[in-house]
PDB file of N, CA and C in Angstrom:
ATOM      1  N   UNK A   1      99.651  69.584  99.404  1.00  0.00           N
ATOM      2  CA  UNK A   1      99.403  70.761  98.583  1.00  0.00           C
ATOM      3  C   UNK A   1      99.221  71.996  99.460  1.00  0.00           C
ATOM      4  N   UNK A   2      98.371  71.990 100.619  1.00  0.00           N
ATOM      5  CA  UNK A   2      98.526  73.397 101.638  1.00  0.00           C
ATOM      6  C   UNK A   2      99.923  73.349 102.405  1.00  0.00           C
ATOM      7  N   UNK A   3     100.099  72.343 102.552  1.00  0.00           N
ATOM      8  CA  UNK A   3     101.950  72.893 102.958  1.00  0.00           C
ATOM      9  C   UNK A   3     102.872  73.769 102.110  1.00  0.00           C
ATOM     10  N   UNK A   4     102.813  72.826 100.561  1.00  0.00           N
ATOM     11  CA  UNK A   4     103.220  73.694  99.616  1.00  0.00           C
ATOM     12  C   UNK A   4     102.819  75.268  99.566  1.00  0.00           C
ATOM     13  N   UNK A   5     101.823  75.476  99.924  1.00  0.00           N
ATOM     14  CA  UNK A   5     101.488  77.052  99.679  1.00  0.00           C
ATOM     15  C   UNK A   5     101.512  77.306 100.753  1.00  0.00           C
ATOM     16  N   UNK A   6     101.368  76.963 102.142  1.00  0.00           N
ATOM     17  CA  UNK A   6     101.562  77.746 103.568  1.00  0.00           C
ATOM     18  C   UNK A   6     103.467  78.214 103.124  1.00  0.00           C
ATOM     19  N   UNK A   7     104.203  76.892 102.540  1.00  0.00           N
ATOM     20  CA  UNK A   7     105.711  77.388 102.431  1.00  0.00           C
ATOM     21  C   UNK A   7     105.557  78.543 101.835  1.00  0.00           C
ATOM     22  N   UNK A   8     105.281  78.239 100.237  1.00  0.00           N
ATOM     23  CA  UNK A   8     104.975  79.482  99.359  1.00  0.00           C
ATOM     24  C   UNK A   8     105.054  80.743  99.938  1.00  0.00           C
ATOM     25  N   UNK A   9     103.841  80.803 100.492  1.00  0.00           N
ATOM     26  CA  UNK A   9     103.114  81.985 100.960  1.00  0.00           C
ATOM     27  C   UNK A   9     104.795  82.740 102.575  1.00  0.00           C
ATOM     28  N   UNK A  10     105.067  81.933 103.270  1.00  0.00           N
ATOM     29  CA  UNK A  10     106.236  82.211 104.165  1.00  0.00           C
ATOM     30  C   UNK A  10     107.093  82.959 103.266  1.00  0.00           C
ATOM     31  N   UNK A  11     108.060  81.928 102.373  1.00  0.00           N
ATOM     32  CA  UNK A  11     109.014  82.353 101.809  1.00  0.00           C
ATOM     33  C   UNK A  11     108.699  83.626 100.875  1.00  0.00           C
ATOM     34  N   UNK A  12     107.531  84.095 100.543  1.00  0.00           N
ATOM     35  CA  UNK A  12     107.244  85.396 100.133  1.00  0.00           C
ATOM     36  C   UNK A  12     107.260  86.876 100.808  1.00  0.00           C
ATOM     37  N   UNK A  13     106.578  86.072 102.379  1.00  0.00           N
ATOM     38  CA  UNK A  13     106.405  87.244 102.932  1.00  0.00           C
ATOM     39  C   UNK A  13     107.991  87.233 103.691  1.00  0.00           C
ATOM     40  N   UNK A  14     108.815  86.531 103.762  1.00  0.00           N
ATOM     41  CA  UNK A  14     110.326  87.151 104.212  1.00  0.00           C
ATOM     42  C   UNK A  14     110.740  87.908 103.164  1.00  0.00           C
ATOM     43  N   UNK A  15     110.669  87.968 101.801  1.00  0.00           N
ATOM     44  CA  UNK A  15     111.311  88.412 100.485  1.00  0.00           C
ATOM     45  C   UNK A  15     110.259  89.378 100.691  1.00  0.00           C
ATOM     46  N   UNK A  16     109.107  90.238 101.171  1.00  0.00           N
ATOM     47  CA  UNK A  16     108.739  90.888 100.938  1.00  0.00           C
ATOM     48  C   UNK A  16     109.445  91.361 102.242  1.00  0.00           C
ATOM     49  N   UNK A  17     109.471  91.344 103.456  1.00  0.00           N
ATOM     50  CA  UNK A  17     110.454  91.803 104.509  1.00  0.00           C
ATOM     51  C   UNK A  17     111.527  91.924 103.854  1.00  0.00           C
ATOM     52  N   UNK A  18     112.468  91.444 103.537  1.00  0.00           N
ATOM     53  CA  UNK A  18     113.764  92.104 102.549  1.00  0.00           C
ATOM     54  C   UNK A  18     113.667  93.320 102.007  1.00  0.00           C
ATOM     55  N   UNK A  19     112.912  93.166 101.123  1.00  0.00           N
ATOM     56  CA  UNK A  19     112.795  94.383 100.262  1.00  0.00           C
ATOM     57  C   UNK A  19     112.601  95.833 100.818  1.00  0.00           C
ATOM     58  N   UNK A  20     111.335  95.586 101.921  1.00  0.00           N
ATOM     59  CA  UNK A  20     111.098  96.512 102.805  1.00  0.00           C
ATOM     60  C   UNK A  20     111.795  96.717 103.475  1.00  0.00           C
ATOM     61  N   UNK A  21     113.002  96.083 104.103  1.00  0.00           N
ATOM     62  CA  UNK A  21     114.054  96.564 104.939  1.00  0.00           C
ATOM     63  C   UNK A  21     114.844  97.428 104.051  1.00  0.00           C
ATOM     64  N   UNK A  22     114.935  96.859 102.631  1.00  0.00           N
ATOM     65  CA  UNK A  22     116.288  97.703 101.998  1.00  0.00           C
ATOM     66  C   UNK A  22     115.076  99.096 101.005  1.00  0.00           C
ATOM     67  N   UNK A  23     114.115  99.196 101.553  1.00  0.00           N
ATOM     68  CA  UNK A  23     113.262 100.050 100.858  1.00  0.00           C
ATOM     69  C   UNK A  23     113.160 100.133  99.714  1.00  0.00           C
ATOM     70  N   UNK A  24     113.195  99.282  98.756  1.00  0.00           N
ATOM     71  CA  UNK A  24     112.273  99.024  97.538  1.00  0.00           C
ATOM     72  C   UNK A  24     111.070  98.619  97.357  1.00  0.00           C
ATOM     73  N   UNK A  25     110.134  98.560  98.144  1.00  0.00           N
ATOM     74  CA  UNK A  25     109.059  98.540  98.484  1.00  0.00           C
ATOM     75  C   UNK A  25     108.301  99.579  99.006  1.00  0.00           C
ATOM     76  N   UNK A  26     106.999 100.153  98.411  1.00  0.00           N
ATOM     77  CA  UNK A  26     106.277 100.812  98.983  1.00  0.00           C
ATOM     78  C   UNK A  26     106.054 100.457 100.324  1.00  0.00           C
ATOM     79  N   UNK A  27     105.489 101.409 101.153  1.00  0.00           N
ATOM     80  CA  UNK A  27     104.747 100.818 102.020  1.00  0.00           C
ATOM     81  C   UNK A  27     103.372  99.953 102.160  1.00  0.00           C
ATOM     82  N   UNK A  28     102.496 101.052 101.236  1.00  0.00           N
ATOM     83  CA  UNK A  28     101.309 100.638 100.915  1.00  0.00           C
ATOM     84  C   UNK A  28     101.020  99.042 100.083  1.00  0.00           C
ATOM     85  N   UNK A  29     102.291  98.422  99.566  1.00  0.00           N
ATOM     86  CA  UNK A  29     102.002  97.457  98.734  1.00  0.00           C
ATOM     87  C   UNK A  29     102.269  96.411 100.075  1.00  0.00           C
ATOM     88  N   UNK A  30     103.456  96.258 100.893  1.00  0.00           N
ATOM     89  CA  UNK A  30     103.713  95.893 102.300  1.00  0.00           C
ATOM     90  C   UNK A  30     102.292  95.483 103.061  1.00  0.00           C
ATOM     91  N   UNK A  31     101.610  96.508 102.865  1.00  0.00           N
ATOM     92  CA  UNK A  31     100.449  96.506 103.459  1.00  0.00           C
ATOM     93  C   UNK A  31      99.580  95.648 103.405  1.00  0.00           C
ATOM     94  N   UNK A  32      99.190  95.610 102.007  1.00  0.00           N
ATOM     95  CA  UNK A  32      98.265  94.937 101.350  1.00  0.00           C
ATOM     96  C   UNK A  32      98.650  93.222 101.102  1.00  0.00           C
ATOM     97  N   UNK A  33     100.338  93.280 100.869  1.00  0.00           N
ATOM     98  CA  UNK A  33     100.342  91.981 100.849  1.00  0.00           C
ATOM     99  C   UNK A  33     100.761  90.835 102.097  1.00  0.00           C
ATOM    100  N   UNK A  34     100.504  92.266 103.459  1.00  0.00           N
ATOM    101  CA  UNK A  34     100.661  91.628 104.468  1.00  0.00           C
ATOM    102  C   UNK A  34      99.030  90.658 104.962  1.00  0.00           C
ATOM    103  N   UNK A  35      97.924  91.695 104.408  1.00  0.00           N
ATOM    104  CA  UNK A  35      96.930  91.686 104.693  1.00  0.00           C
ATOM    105  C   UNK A  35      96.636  89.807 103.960  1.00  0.00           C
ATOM    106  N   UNK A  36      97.130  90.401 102.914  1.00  0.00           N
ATOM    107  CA  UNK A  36      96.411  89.045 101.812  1.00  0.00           C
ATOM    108  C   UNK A  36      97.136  87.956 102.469  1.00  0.00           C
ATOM    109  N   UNK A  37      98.581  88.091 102.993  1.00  0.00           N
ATOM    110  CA  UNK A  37      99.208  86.474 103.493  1.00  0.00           C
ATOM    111  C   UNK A  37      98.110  86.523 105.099  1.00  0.00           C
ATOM    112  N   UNK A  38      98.048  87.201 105.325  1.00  0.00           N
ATOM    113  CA  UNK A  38      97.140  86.606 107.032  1.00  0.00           C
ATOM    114  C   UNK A  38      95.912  86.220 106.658  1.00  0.00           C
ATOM    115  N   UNK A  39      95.352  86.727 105.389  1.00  0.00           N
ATOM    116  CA  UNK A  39      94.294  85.978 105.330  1.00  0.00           C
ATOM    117  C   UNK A  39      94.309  84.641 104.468  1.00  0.00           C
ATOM    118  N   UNK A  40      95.178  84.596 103.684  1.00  0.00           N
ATOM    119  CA  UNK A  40      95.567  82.949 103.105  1.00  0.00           C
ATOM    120  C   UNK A  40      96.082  81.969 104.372  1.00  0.00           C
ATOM    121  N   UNK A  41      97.051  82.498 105.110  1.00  0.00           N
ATOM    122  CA  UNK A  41      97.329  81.782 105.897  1.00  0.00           C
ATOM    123  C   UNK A  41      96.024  81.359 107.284  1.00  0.00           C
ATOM    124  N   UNK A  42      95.105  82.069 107.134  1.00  0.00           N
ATOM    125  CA  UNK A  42      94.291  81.886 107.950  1.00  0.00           C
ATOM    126  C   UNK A  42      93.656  83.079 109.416  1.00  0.00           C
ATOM    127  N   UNK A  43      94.941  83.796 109.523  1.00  0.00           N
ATOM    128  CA  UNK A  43      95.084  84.642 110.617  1.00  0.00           C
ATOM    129  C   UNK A  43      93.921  85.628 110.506  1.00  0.00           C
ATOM    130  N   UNK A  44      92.964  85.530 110.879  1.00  0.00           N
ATOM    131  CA  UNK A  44      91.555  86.682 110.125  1.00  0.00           C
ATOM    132  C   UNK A  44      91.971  87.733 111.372  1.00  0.00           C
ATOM    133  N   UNK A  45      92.378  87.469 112.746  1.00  0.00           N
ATOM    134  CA  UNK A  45      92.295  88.883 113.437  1.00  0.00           C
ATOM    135  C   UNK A  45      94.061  89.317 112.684  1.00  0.00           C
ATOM    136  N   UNK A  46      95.217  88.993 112.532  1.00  0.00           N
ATOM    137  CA  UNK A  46      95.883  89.795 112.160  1.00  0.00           C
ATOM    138  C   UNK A  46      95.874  90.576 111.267  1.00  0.00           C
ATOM    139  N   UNK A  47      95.022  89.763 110.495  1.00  0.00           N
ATOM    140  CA  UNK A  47      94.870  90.604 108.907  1.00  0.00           C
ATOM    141  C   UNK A  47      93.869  92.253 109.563  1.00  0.00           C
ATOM    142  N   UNK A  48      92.792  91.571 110.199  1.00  0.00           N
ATOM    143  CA  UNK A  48      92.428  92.432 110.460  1.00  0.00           C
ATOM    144  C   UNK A  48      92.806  94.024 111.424  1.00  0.00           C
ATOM    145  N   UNK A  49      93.455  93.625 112.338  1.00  0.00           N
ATOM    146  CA  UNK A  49      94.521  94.258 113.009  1.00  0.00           C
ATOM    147  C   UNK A  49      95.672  95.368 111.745  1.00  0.00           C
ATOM    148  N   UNK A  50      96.005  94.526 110.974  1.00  0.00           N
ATOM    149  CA  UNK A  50      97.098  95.037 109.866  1.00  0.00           C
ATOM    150  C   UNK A  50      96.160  96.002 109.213  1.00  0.00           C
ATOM    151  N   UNK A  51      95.259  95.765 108.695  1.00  0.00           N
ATOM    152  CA  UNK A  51      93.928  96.383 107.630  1.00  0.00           C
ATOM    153  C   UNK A  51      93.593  97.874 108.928  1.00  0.00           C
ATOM    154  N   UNK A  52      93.322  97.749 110.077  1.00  0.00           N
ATOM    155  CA  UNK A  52      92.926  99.049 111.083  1.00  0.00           C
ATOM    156  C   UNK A  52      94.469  99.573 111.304  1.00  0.00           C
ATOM    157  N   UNK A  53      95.123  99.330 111.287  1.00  0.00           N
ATOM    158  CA  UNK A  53      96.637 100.119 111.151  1.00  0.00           C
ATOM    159  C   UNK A  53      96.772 101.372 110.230  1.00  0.00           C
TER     160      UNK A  53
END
């Protein structure tokens, strides 16, 4: 079941890289849902790093 959502959570944040490459994406939403995958995935200094950006 956490594999399932570590995948989840991957295959989102490339489709959210997509989007942001072809700019249909805010930045600010980029942001936030970069923040929320580092902290699901576990990463507390990237998130945090991303969040002082």
């Amino acid at each position: 079941m956490v594999a399932g959502l570590f995948l989840m959570v991957r295959v989102l944040s490339y489709f959210v890289e997509i989007l942001l490459a072809s700019r249909r994406l805010p930045p600010k939403a980029a942001i936030i849902f970069s923040v929320w995958s580092s902290f699901l995935l576990g990463d507390k200094k990237a998130a945090a790093l991303i969040f002082k950006a």
